[in-house]
Protein backbone atom coordinates (compact mmCIF):
# COMPACT_ATOMS: atom_id res chain seq x y z
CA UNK A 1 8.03 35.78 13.45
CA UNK A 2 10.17 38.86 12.89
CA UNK A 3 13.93 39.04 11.61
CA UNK A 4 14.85 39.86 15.58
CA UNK A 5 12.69 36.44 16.87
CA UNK A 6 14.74 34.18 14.33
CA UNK A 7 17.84 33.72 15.81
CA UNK A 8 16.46 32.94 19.31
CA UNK A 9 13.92 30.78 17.64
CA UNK A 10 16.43 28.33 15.80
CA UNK A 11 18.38 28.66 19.01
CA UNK A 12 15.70 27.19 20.71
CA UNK A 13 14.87 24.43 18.04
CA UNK A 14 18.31 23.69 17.75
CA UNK A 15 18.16 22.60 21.50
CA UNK A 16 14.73 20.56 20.74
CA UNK A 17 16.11 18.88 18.23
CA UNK A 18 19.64 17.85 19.86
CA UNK A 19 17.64 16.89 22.96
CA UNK A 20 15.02 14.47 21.37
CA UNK A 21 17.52 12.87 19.25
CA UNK A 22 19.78 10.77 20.55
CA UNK A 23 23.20 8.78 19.02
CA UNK A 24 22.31 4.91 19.80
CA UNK A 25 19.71 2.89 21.70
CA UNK A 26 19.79 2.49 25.48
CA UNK A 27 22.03 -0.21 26.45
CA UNK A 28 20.23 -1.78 28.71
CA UNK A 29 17.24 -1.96 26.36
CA UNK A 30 19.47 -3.10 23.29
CA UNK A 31 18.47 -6.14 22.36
CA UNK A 32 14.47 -4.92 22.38
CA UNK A 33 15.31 -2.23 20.42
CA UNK A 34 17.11 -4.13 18.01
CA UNK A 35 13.73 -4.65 15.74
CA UNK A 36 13.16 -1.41 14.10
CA UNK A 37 17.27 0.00 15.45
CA UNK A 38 18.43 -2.03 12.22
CA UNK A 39 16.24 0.84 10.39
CA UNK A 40 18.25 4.12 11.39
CA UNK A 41 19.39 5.64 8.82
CA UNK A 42 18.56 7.30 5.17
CA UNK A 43 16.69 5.37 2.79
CA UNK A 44 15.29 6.05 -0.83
CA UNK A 45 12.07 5.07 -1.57
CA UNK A 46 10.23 4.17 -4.32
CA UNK A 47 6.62 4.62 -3.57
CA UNK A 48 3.61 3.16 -4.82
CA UNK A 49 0.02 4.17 -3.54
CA UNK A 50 -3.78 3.40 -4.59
CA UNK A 51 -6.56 4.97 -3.22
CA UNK A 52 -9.01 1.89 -3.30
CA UNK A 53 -8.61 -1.64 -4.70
CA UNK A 54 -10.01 -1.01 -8.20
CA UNK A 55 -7.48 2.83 -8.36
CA UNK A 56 -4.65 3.10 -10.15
CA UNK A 57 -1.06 3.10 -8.63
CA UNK A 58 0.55 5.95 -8.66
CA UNK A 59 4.49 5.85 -8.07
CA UNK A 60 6.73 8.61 -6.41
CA UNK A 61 10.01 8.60 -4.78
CA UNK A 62 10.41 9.36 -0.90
CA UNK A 63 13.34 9.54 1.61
CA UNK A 64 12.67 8.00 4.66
CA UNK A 65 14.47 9.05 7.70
CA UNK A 66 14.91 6.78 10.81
CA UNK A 67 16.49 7.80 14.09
CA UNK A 68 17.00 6.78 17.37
CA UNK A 69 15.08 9.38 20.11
CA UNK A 70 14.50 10.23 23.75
CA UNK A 71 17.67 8.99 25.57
CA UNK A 72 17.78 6.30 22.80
CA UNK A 73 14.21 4.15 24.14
CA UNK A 74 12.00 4.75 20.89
CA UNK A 75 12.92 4.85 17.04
CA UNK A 76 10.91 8.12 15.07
CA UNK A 77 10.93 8.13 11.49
CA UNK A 78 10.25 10.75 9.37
CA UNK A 79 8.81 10.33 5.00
CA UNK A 80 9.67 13.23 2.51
CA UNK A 81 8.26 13.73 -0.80
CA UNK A 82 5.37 14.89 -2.58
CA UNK A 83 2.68 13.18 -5.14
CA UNK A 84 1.62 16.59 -5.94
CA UNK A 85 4.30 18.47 -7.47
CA UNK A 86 8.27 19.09 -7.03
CA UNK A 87 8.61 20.88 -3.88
CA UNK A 88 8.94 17.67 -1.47
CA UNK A 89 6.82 17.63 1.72
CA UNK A 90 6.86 16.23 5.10
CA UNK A 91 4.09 13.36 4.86
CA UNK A 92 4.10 12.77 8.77
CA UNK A 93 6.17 11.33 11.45
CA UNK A 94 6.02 7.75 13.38
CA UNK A 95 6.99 7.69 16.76
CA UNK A 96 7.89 3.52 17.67
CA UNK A 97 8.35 2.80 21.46
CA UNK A 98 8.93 -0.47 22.99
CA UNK A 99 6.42 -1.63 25.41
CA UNK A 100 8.00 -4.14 28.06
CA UNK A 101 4.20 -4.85 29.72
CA UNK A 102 2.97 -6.26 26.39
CA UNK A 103 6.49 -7.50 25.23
CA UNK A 104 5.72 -5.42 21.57
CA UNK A 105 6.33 -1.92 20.36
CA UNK A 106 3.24 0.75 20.65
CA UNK A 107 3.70 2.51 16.72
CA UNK A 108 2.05 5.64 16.31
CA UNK A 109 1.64 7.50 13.01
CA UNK A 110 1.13 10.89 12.59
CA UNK A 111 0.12 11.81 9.17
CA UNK A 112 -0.22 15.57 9.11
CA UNK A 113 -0.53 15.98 5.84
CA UNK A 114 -3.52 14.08 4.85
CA UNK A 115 -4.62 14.46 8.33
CA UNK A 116 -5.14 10.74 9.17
CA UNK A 117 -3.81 8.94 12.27
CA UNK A 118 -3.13 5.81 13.07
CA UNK A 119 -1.73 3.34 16.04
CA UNK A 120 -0.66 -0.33 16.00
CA UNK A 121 1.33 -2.96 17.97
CA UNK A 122 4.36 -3.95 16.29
CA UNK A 123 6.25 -7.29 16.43
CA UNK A 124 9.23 -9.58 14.62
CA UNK A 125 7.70 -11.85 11.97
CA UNK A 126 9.35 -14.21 10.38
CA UNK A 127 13.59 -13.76 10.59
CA UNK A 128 13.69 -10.42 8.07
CA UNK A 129 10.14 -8.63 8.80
CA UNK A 130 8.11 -6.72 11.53
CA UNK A 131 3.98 -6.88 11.44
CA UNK A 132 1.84 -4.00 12.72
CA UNK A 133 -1.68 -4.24 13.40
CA UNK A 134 -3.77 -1.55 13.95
CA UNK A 135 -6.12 1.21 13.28
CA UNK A 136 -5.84 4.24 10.96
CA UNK A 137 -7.93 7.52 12.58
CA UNK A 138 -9.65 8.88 9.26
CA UNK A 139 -11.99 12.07 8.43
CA UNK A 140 -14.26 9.52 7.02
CA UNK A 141 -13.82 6.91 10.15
CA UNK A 142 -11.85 4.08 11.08
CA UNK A 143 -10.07 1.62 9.20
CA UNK A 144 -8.00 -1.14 10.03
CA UNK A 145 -4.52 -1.34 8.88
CA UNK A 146 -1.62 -3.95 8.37
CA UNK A 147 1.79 -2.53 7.98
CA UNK A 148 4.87 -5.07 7.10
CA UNK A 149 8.70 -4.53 6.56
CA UNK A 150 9.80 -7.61 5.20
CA UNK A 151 12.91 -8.85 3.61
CA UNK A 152 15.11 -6.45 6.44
CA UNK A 153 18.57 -6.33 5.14
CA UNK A 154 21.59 -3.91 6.10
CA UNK A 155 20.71 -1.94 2.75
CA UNK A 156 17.19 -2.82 1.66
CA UNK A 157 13.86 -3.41 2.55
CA UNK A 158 9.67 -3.72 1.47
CA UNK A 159 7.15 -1.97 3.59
CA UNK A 160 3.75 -2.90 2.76
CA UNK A 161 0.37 -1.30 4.03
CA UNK A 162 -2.84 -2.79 3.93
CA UNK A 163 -6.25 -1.71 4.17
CA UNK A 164 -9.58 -3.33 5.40
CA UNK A 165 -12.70 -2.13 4.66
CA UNK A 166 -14.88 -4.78 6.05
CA UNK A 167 -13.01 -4.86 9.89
CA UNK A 168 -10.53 -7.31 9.13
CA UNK A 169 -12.22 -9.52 6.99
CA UNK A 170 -10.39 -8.85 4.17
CA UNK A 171 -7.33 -7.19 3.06
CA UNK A 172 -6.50 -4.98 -0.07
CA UNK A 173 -2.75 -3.59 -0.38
CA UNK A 174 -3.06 0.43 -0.34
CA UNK A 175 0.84 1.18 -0.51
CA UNK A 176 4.20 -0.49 -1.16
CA UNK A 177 7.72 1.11 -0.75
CA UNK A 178 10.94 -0.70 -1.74
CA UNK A 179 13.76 1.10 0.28
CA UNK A 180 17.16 1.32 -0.41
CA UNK A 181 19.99 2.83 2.42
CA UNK A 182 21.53 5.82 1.43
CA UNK A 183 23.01 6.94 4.64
């Protein structure tokens, strides 16, 4: 992109960005989109992350980003930060949709930087958390994958994501964030 192309191009992404994001949920869908709406908003994360069950945890801090989205019918979030030096990173993006046919929300991760995928069905568990089931698209193949928030307050929460390597059999935790609201 040249010097000349940059002001039409922000121009343009300005306009992207102010129409996909939108400033509360859809009315009429409120009370749906109450599950994950109680996560918009900036939150500080401490990070932990193994790559097997016999690796070593390795602890970062993130800042995940939650925000309402097309007319206010779906929740995207968006995790910042960086295991591999200062400069922080876009990780990837989840887009969270609810799904009246199935009466749960349709999660899809995008993780562009590690280049792995994944999608799930999300619903309330318990009176403070949110399970998603799933699978996570992988270079090496398939995996199943468990995500929780748990212990949902106005200013904190856990996520927790699991990892089966057996097709459900069993379960080995592969990352948990403790988040704190900032914004």
């Amino acid at each position: 992109m040249t010097d000349v192309d940059a002001p039409a191009y922000r121009e343009r992404m300005s306009d992207f960005a102010s129409t996909l994001v939108a400033d509360a949920a859809e009315p009429s869908l409120a009370a749906e989109l109450a599950l994950f709406g109680r996560l918009v908003g900036r939150w500080r994360v401490e990070n932990r992350y193994r790559a097997s069950p016999e690796g070593e945890w390795t602890t970062s801090e993130r800042t995940w980003i939650f925000s309402w989205i097309a007319g206010g019918r779906a929740v995207q979030d968006v995790i910042v930060g960086s295991d591999r030096g200062r400069d922080p990173v876009v990780a990837g993006t989840t887009v969270r949709a609810y799904d009246p046919r199935i009466g749960a929300w349709r999660v899809d991760w995008f993780g562009t930087f590690h280049a792995n995928y994944g999608a799930l069905i999300a619903r309330a568990h318990g009176d403070d958390g949110i399970r998603q089931d799933g699978v996570e698209f992988t270079p090496e193949g398939d995996i199943p994958i468990r995500w929780n928030f748990s212990d949902i307050a106005e200013d904190s929460f856990t996520w927790d994501g699991w990892s089966s390597a057996d097709g459900g059999a069993t379960w080995w935790l592969e990352q948990h964030m403790d988040a704190r609201r900032i914004a």
